[in-house]
N, C-alpha and C. Protein backbone atom coordinates (compact mmCIF):
# COMPACT_ATOMS: atom_id res chain seq x y z
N UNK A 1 -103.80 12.40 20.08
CA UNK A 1 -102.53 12.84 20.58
C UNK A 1 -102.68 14.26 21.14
N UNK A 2 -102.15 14.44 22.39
CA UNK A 2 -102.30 15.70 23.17
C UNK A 2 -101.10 16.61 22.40
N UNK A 3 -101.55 17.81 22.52
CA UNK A 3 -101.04 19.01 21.90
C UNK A 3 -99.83 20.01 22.17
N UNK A 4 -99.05 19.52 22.12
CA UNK A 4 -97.21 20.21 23.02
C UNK A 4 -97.54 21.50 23.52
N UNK A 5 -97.34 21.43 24.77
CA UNK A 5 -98.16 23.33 25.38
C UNK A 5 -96.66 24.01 25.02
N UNK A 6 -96.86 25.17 24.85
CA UNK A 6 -95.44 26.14 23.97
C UNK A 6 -95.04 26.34 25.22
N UNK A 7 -93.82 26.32 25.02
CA UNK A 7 -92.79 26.34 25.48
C UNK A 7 -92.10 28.26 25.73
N UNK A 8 -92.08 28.93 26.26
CA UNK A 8 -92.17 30.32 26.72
C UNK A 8 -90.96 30.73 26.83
N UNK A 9 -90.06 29.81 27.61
CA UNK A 9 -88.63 30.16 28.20
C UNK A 9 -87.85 29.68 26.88
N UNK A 10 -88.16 28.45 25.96
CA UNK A 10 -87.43 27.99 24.87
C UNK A 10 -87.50 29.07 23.92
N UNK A 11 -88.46 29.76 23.59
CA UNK A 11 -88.89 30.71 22.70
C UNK A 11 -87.85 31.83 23.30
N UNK A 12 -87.68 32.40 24.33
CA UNK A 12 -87.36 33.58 24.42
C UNK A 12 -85.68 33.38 24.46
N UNK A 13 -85.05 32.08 24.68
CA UNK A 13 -83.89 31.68 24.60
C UNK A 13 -83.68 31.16 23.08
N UNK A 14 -84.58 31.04 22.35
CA UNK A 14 -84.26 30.74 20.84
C UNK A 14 -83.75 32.33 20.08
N UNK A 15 -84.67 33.40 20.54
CA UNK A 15 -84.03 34.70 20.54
C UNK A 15 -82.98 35.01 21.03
N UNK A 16 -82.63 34.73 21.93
CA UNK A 16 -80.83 35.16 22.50
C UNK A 16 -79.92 34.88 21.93
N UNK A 17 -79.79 34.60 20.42
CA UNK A 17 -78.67 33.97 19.95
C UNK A 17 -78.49 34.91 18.56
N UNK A 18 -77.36 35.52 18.38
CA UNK A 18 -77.08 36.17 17.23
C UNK A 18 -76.92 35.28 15.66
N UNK A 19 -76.91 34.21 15.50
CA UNK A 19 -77.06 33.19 14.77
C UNK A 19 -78.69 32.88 14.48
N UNK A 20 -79.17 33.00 15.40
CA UNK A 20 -80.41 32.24 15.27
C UNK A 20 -81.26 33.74 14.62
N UNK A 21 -80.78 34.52 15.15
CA UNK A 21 -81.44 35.87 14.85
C UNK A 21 -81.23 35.98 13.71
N UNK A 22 -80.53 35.76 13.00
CA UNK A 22 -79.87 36.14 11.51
C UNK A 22 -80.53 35.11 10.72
N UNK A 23 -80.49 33.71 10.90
CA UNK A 23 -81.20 33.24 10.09
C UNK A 23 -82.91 33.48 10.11
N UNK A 24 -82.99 34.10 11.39
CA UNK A 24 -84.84 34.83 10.73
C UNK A 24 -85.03 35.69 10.01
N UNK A 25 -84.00 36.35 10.22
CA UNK A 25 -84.16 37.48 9.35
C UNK A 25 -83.66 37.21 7.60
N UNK A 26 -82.56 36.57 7.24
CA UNK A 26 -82.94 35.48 5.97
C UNK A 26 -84.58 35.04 5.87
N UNK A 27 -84.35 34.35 6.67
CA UNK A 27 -86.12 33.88 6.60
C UNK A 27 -86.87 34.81 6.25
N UNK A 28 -87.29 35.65 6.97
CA UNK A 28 -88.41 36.85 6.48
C UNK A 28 -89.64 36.07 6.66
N UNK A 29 -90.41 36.42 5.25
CA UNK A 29 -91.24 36.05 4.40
C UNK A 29 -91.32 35.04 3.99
N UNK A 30 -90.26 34.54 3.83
CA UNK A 30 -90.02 33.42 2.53
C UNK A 30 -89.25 32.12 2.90
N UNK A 31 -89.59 31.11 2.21
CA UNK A 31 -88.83 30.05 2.71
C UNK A 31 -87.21 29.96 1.84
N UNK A 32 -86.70 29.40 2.17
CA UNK A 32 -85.07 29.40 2.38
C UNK A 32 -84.52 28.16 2.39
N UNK A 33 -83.40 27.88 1.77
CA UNK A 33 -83.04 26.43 1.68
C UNK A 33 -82.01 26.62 2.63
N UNK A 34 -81.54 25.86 2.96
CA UNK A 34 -80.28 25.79 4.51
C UNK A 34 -78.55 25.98 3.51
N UNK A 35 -78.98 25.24 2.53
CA UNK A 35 -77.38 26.02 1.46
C UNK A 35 -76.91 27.77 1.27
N UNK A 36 -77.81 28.17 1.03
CA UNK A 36 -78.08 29.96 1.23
C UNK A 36 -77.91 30.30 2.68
N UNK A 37 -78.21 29.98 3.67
CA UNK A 37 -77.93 29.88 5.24
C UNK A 37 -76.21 29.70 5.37
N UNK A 38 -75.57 28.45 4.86
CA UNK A 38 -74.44 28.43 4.89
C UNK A 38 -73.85 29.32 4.26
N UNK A 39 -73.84 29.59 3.12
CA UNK A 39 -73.33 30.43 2.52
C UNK A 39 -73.17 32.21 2.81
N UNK A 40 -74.36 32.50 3.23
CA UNK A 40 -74.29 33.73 3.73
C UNK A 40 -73.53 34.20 4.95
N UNK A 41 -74.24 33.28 5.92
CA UNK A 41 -73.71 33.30 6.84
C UNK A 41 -72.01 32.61 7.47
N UNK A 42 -71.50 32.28 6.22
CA UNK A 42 -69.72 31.97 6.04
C UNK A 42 -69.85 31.04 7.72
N UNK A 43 -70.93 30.02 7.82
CA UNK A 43 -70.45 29.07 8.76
C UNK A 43 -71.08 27.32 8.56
N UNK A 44 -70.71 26.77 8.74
CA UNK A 44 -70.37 25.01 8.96
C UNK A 44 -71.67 24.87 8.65
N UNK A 45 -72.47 23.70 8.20
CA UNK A 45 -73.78 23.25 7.70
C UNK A 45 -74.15 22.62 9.34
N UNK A 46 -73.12 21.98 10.23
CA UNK A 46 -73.82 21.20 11.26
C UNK A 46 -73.94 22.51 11.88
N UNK A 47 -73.37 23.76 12.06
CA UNK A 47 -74.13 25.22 13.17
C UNK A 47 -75.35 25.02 12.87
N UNK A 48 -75.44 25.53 11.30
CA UNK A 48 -76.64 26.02 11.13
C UNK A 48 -77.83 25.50 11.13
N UNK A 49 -77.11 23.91 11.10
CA UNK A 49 -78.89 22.90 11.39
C UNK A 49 -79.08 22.72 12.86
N UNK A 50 -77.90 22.79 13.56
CA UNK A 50 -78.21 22.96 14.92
C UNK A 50 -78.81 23.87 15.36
N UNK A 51 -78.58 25.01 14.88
CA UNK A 51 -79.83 26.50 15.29
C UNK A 51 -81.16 26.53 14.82
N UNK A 52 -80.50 25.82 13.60
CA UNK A 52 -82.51 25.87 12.74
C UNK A 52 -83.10 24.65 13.69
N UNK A 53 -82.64 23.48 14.22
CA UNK A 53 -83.14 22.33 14.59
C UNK A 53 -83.56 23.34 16.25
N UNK A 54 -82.74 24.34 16.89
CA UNK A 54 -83.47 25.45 17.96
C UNK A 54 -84.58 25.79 17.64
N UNK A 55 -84.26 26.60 16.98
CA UNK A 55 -85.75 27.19 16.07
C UNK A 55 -86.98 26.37 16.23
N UNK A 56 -86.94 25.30 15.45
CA UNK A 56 -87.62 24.52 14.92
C UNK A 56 -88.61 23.89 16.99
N UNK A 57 -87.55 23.49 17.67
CA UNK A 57 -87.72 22.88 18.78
C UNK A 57 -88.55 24.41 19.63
N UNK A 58 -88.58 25.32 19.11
CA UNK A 58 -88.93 26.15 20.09
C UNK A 58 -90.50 27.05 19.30
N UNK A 59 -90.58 26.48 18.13
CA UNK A 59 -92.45 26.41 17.42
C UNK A 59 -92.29 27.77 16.96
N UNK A 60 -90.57 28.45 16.43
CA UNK A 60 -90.75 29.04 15.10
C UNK A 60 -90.62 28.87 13.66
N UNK A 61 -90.16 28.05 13.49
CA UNK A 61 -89.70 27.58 12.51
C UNK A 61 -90.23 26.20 11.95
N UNK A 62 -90.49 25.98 10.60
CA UNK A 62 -91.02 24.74 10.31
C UNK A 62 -90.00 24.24 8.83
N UNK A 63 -89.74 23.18 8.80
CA UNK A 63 -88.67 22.86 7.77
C UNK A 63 -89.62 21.87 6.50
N UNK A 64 -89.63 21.34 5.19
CA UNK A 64 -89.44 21.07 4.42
C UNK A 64 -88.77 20.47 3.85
N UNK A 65 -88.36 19.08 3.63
CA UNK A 65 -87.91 18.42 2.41
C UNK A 65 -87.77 18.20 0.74
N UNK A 66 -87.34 18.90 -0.18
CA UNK A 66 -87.66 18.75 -1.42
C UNK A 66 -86.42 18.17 -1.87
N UNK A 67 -86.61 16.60 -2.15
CA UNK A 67 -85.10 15.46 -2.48
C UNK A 67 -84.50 16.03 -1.88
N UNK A 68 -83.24 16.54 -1.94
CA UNK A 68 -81.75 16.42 -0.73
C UNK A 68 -81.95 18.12 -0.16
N UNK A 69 -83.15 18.97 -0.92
CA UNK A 69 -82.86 20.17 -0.17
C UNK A 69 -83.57 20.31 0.80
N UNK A 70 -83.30 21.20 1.97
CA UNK A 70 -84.22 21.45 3.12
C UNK A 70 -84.47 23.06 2.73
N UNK A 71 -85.53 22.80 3.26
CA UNK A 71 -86.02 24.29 3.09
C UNK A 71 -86.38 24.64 4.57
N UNK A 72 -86.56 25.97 4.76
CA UNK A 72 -86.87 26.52 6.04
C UNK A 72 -88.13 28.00 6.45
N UNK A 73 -88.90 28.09 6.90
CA UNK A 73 -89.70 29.31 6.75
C UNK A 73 -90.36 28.90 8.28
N UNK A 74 -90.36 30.42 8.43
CA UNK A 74 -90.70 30.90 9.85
C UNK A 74 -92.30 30.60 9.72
N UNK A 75 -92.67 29.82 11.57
CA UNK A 75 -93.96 30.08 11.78
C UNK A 75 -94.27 30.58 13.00
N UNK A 76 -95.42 31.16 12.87
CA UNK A 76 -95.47 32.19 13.69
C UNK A 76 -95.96 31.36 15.33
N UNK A 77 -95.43 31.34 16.25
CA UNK A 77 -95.96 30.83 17.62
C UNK A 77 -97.45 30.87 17.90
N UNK A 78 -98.27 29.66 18.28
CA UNK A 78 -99.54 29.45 18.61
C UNK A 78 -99.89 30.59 19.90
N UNK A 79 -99.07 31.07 20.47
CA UNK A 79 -99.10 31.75 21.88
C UNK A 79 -99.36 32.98 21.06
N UNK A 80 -100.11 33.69 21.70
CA UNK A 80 -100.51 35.24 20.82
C UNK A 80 -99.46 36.08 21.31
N UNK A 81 -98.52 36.54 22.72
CA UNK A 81 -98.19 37.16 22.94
C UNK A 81 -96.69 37.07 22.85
N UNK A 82 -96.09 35.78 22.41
CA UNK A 82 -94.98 35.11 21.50
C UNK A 82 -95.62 35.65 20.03
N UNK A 83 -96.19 35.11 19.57
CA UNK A 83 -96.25 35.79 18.09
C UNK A 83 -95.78 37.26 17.67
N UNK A 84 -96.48 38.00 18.73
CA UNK A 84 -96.57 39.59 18.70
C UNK A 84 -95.21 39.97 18.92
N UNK A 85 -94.14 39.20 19.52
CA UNK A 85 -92.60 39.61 19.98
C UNK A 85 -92.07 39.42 18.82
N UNK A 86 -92.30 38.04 18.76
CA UNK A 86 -91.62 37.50 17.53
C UNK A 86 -92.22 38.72 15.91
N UNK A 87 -92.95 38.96 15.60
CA UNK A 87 -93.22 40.21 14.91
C UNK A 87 -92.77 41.44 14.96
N UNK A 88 -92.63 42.04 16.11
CA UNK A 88 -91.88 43.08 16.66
C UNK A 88 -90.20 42.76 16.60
N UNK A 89 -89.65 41.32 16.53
CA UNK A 89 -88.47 41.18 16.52
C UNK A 89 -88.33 41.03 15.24
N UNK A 90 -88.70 40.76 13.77
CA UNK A 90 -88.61 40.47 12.57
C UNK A 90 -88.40 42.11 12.10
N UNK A 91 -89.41 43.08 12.78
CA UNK A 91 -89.54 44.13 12.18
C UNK A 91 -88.23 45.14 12.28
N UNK A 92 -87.73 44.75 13.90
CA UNK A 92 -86.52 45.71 14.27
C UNK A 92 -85.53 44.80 13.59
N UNK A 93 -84.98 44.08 13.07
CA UNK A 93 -84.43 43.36 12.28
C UNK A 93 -83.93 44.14 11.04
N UNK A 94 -85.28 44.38 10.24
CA UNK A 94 -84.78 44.86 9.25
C UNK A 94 -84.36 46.05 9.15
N UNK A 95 -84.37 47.22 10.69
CA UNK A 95 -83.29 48.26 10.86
C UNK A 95 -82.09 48.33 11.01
N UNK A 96 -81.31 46.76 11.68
CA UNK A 96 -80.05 46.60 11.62
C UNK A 96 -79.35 46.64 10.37
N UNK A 97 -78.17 47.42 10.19
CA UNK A 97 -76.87 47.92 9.39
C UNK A 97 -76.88 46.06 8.97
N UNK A 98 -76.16 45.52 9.65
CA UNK A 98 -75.33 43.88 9.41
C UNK A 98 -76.40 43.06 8.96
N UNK A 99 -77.69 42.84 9.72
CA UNK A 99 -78.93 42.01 9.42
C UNK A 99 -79.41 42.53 7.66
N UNK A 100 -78.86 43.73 7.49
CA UNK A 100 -79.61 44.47 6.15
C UNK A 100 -78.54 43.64 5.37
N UNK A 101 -77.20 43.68 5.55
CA UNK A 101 -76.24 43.13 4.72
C UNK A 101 -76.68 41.91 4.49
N UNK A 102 -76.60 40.75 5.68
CA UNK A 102 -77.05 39.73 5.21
C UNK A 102 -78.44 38.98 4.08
N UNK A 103 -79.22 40.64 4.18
CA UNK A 103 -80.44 40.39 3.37
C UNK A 103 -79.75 40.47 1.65
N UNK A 104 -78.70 41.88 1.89
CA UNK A 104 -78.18 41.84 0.68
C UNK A 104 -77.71 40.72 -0.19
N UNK A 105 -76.82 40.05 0.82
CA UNK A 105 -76.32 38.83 0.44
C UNK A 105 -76.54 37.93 0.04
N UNK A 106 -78.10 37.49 0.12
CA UNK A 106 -78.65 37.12 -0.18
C UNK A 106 -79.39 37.18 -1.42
N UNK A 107 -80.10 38.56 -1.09
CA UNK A 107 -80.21 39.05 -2.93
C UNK A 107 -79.20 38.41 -4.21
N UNK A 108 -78.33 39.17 -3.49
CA UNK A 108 -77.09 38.90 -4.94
C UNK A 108 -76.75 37.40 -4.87
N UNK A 109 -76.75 36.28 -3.56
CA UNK A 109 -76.31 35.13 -3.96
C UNK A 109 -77.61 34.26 -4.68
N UNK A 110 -78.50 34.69 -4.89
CA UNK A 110 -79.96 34.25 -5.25
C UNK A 110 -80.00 34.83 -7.02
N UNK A 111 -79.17 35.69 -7.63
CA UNK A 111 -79.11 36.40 -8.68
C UNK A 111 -77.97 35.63 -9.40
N UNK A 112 -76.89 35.25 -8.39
CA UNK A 112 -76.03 34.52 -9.10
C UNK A 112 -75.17 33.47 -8.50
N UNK A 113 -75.85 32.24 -8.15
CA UNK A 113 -76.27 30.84 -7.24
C UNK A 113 -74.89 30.41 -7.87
N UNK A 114 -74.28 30.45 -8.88
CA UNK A 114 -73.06 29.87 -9.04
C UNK A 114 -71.42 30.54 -8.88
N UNK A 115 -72.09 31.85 -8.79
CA UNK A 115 -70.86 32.85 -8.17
C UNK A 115 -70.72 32.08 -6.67
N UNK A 116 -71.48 32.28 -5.80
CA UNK A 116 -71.52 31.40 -4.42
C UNK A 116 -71.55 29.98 -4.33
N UNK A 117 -71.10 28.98 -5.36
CA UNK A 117 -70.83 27.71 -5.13
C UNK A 117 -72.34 26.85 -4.41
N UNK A 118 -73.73 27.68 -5.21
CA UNK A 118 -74.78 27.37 -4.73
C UNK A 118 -75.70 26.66 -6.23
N UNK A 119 -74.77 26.53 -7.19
CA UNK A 119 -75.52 25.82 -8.23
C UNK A 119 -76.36 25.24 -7.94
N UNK A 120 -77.60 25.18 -8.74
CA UNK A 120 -78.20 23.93 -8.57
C UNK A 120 -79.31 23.94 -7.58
N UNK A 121 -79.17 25.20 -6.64
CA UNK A 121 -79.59 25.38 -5.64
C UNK A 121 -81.03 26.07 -5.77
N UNK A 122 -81.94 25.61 -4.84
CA UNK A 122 -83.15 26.00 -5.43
C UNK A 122 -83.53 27.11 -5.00
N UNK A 123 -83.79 28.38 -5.29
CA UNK A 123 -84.13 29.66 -4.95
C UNK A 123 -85.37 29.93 -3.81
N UNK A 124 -84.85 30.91 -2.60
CA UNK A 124 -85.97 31.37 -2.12
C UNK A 124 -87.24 31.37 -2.50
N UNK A 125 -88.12 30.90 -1.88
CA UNK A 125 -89.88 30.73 -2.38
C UNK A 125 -90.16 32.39 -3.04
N UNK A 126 -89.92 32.94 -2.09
CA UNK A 126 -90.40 34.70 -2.79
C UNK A 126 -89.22 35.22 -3.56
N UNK A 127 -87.91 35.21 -3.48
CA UNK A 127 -87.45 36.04 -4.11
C UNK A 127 -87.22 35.72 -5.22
N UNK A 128 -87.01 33.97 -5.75
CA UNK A 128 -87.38 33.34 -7.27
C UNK A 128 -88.06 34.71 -7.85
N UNK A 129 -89.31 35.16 -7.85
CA UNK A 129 -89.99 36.01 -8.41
C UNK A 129 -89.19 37.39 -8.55
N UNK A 130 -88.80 37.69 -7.64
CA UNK A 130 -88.32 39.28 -7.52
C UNK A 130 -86.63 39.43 -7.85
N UNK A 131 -86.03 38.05 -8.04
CA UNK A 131 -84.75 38.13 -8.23
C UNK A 131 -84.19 38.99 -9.22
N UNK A 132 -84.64 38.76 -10.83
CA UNK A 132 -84.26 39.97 -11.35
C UNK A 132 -84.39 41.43 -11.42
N UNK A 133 -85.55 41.80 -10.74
CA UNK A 133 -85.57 43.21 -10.66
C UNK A 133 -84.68 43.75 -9.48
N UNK A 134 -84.13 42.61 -7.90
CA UNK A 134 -83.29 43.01 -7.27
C UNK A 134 -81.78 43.37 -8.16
N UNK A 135 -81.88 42.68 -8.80
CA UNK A 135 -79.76 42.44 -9.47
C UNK A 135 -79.99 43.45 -10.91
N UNK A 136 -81.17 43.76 -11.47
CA UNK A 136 -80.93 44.95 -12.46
C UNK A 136 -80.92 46.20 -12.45
């Protein structure tokens, strides 16, 4: 099977979207279940799979199944000079005021999954580890 040549214009239009931007920056590092996505981001489960299903269509993003949860974590573009943007765009990310909030939000809904109607819900791949020293 021949090898999907990346897509350049999809990539740089998967960036133009203040939605789509926000859930990378959730993303980070770490993988992410799409319930924490809704929740943070106070919008509809079909947005947000429609942006991640962008993402995904444009070779940043790679998703995960574990039983009914989806998980989500950024991959980095086969194109070297897409990668390098996309790096440079993760990094100015975490200078934004609002993008920082949403990281917050995260923190604390990851510390206390049933305050946010996220019971049950399976914790970020990295911050599982670091959760209590964020919330103490």
């Amino acid at each position: 099977m021949a090898r999907k040549q990346f897509d350049l214009p999809r990539f740089f239009q998967a960036l133009g979207d203040i939605t789509r931007l926000r859930l990378l920056n959730l993303m980070g590092d770490q993988e992410v279940c799409v319930c924490y996505f809704v929740e943070i981001l106070d919008a509809p489960q079909p947005k947000i799979s429609r942006h991640l299903a962008y993402l995904r269509s444009a070779g940043i993003v790679s998703a995960r199944r574990e039983g009914k949860w989806m998980h989500y974590r950024i991959e980095m573009p086969v194109h070297a000079g897409a990668a390098q943007i996309l790096r440079q765009t993760l990094d100015s990310l975490k200078d934004d005021k609002s993008m920082q909030g949403d990281r917050s939000r995260l923190s604390r809904a990851c510390c206390s999954p049933a305050k946010y109607a996220l019971k049950g819900a399976p914790l970020p791949a990295t911050v599982s580890d670091a959760c209590c020293e964020v919330c103490e």
